[in-house]
Protein backbone atom coordinates (compact mmCIF):
# COMPACT_ATOMS: atom_id res chain seq x y z
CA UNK A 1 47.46 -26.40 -23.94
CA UNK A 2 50.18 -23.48 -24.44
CA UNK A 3 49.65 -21.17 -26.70
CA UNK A 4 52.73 -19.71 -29.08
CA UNK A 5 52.92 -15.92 -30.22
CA UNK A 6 55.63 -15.21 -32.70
CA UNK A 7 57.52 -11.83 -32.09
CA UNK A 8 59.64 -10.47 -35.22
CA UNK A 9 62.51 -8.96 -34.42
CA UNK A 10 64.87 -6.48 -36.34
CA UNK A 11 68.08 -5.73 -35.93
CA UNK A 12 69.09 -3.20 -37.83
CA UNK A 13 72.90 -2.99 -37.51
CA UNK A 14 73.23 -6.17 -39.20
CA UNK A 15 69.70 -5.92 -41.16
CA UNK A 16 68.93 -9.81 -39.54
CA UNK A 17 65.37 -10.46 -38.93
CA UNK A 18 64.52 -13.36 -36.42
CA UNK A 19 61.75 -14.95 -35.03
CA UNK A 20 61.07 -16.02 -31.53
CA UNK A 21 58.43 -17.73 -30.21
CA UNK A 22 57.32 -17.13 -26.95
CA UNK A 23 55.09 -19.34 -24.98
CA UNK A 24 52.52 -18.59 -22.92
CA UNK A 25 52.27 -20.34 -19.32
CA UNK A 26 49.73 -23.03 -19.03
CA UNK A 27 46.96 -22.98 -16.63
CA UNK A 28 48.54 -25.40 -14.62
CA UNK A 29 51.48 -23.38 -14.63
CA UNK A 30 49.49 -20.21 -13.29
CA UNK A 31 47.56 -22.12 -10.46
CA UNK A 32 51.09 -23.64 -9.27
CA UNK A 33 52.42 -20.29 -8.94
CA UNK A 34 49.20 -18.82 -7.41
CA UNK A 35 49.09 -21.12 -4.75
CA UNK A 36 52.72 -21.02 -4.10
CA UNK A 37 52.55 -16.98 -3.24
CA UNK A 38 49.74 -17.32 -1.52
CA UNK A 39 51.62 -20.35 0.75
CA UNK A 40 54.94 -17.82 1.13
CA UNK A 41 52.41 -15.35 1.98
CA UNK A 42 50.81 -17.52 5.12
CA UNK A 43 54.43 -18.42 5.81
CA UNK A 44 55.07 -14.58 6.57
CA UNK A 45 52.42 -13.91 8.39
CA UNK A 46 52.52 -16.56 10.98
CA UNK A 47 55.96 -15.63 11.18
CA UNK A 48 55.19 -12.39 11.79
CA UNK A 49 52.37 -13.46 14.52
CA UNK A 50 55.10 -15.25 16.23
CA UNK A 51 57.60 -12.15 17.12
CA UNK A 52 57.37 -10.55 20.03
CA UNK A 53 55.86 -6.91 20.53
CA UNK A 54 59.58 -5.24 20.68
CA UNK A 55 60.20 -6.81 17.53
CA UNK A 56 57.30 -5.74 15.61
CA UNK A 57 57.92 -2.59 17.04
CA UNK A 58 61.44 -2.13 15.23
CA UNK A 59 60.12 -3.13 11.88
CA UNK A 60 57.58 -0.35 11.81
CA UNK A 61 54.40 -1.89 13.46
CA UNK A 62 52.55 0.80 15.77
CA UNK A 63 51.45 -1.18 18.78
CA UNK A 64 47.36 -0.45 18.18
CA UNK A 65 48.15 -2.84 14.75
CA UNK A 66 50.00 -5.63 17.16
CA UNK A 67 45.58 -7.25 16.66
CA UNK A 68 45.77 -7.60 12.80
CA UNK A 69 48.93 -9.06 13.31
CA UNK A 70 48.09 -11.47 15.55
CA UNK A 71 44.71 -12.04 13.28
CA UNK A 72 47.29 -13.08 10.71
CA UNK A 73 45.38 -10.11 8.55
CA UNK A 74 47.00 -9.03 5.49
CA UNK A 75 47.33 -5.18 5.72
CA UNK A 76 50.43 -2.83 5.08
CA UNK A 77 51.22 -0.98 8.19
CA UNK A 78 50.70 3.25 8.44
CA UNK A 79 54.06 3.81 8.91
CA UNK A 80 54.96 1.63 5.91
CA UNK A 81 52.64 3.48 3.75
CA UNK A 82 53.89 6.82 4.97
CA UNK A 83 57.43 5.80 4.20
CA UNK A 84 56.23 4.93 0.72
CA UNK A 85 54.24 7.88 0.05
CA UNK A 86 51.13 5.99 -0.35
């Protein structure tokens, strides 16, 4: 069942007032795109399990991470956070 929330809307340059109705996604609709993320996000780390130790090197993997890789963890990378002053 969706639920509908009605947003007013001005615009004062013409003085028009509208209504839009904006609906909100379904359960269903959540859970489908849950589960899709979380596939694309498998999908990246095997693919990133698969490359080489040169490889992971150039994209910013220190070689003491290669493990979590491997272990298909989910982790950002030290240099990563570095470069995003985190």
């Amino acid at each position: 069942m969706e639920t509908m929330t009605a947003i007013v809307t001005a615009d004062f340059r013409s003085s028009r007032h509208t209504i839009e109705e904006v609906r909100k996604p379904s359960l269903a609709g959540r859970l489908y795109r849950w589960a899709r993320r979380a596939a694309a996000d498998r999908n990246l780390r095997d693919q990133l399990a698969h490359m080489d130790d040169a490889m992971l090197r150039d994209i910013g993997i220190a070689p003491d991470e290669f493990y979590r890789v491997r272990a298909r963890e989910r982790f950002t990378p030290r240099a990563w956070r570095a470069a995003h002053g985190a």
